[in-house]
C-alpha atoms as a PDB file:
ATOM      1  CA  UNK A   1    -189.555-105.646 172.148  1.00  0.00           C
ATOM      2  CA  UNK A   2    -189.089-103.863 175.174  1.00  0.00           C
ATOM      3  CA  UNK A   3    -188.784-105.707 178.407  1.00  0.00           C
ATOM      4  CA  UNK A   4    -189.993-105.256 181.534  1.00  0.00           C
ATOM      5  CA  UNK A   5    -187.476-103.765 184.299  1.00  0.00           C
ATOM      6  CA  UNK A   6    -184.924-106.138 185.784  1.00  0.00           C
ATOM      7  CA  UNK A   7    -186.284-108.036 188.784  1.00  0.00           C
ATOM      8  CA  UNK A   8    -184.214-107.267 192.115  1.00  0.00           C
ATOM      9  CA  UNK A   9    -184.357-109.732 194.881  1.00  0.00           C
ATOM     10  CA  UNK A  10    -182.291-108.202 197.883  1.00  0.00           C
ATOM     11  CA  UNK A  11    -183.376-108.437 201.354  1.00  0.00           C
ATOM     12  CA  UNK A  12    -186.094-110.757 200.114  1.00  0.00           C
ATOM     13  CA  UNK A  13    -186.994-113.761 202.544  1.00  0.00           C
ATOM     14  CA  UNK A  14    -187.849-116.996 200.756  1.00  0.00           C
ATOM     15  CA  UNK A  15    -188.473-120.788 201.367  1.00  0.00           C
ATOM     16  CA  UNK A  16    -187.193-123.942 200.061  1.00  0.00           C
ATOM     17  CA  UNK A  17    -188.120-127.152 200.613  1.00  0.00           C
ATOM     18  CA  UNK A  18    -185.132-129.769 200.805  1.00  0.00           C
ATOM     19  CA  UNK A  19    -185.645-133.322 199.575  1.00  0.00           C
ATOM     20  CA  UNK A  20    -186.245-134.908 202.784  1.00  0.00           C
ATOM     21  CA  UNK A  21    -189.614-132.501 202.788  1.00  0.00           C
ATOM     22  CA  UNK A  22    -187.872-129.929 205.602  1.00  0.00           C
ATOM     23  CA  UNK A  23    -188.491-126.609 204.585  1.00  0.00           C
ATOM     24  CA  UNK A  24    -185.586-124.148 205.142  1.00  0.00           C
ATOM     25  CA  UNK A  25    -185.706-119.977 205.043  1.00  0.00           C
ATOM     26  CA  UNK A  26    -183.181-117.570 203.269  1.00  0.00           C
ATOM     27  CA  UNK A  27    -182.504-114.335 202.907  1.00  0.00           C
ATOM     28  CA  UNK A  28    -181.098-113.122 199.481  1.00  0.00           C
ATOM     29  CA  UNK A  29    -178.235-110.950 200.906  1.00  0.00           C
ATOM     30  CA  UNK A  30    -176.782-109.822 197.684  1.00  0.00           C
ATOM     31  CA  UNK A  31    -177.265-110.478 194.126  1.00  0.00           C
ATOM     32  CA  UNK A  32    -175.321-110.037 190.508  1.00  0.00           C
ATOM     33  CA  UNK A  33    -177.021-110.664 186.946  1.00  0.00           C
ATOM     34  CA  UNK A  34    -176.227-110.436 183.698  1.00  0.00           C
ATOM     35  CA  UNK A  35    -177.974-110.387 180.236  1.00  0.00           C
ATOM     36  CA  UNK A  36    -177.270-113.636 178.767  1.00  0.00           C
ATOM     37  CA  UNK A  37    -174.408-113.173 175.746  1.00  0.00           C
ATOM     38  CA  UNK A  38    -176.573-114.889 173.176  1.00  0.00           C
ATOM     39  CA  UNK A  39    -180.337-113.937 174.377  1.00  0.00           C
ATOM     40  CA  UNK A  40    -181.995-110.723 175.419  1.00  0.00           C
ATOM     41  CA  UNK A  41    -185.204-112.969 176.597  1.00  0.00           C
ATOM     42  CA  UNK A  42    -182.620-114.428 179.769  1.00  0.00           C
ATOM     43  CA  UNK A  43    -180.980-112.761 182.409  1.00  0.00           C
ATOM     44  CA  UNK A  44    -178.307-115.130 184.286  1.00  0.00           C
ATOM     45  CA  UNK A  45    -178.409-114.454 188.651  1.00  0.00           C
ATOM     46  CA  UNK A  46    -175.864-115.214 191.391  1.00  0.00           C
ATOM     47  CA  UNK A  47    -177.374-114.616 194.656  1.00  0.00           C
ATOM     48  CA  UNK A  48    -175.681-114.400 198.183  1.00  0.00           C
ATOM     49  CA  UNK A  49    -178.267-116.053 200.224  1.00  0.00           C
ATOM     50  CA  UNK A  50    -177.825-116.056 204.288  1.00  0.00           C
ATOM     51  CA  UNK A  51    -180.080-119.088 206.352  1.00  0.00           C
ATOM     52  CA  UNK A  52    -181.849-118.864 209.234  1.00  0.00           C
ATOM     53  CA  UNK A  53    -178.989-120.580 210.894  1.00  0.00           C
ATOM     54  CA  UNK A  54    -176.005-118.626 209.798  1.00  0.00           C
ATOM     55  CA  UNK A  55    -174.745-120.474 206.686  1.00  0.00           C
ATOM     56  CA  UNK A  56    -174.084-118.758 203.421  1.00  0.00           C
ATOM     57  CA  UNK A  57    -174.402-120.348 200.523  1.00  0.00           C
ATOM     58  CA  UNK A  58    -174.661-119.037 196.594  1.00  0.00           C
ATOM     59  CA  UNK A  59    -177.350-120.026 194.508  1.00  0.00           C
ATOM     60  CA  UNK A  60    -176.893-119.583 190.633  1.00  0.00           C
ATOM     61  CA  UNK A  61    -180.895-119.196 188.296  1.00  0.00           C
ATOM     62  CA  UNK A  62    -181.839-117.270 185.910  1.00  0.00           C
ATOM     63  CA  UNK A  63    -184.767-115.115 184.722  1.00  0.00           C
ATOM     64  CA  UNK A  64    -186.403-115.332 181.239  1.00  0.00           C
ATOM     65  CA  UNK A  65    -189.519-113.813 179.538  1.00  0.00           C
ATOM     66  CA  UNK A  66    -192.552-115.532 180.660  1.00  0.00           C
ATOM     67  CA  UNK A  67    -194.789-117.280 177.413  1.00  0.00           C
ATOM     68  CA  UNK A  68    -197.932-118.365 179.094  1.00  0.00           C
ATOM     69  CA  UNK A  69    -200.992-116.705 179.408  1.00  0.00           C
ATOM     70  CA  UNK A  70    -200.789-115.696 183.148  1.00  0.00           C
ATOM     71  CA  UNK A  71    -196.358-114.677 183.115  1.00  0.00           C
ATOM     72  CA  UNK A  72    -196.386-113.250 179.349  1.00  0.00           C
ATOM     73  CA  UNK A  73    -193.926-111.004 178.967  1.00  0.00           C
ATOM     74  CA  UNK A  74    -192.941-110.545 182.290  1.00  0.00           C
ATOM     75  CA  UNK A  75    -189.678-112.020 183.880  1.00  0.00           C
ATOM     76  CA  UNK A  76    -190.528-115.373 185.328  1.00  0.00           C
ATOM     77  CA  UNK A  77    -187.880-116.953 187.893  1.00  0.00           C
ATOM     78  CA  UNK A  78    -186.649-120.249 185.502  1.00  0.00           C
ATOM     79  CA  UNK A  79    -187.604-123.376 187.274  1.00  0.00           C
ATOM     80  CA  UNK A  80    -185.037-125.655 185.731  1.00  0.00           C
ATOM     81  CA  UNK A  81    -181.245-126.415 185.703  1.00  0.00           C
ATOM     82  CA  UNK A  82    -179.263-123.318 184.110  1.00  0.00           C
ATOM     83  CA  UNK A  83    -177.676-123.653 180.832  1.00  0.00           C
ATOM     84  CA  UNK A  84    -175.254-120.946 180.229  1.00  0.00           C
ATOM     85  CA  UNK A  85    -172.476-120.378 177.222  1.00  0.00           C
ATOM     86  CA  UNK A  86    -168.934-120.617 178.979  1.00  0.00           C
ATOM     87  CA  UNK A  87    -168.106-116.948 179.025  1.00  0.00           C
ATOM     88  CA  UNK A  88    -170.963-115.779 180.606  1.00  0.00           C
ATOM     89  CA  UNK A  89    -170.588-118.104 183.578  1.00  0.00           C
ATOM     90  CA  UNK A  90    -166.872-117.007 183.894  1.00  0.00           C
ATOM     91  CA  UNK A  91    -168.206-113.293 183.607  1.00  0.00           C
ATOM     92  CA  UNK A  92    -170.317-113.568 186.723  1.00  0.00           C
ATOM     93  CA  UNK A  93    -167.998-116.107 188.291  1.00  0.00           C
ATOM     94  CA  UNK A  94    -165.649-113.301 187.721  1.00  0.00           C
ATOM     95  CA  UNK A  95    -168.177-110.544 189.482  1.00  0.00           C
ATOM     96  CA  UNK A  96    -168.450-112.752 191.764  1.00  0.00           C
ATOM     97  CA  UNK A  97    -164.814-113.326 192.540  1.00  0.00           C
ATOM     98  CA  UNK A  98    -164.149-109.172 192.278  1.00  0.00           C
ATOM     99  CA  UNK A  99    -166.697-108.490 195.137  1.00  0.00           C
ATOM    100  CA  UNK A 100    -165.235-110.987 197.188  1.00  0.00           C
ATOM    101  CA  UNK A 101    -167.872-113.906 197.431  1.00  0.00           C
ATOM    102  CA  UNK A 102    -165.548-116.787 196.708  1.00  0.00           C
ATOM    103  CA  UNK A 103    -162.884-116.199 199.633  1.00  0.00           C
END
């Protein structure tokens, strides 16, 4: 099956809502992903994101290939807790850690 091109989410403003009900803004500054080791359906994201008030913070998702109707076969930001084998995550840990994130 051929996929659709990898999504690519820098300079891209977005919104989250805390659990309090504030809603805070981000910018996605920077970004690394990887093709999960033991899927081609996932791709596994770190993302640099910069807040409206100056902190940075890193925020670790994924991607996978949408199965309902209205997202089939297109990548579809996951919307739950990332499960990764242990080598990927120290592969983009490592990425991470090379571009000089984690100083």
């Amino acid at each position: 099956m051929r996929y659709p091109t990898t999504p690519h989410n820098v300079g891209e403003r977005r919104v989250a809502t805390m659990p309090d009900g504030k809603r805070v803004h981000f910018t996605i500054t920077d970004e690394i992903y990887i093709k999960q080791s033991d899927t081609s359906k996932k791709l596994i994201y770190l993302q640099k994101l910069t807040f409206d008030d100056g902190r940075l913070e890193l925020r670790l998702g994924y991607y996978i290939i949408g199965k309902r109707p209205r997202m089939r076969g297109r990548w579809t930001w996951g919307q739950f807790t990332t499960m990764l084998p242990a080598k990927d995550f120290k592969r983009i840990v490592g990425r991470a850690e090379r571009l000089g994130w984690l100083r």
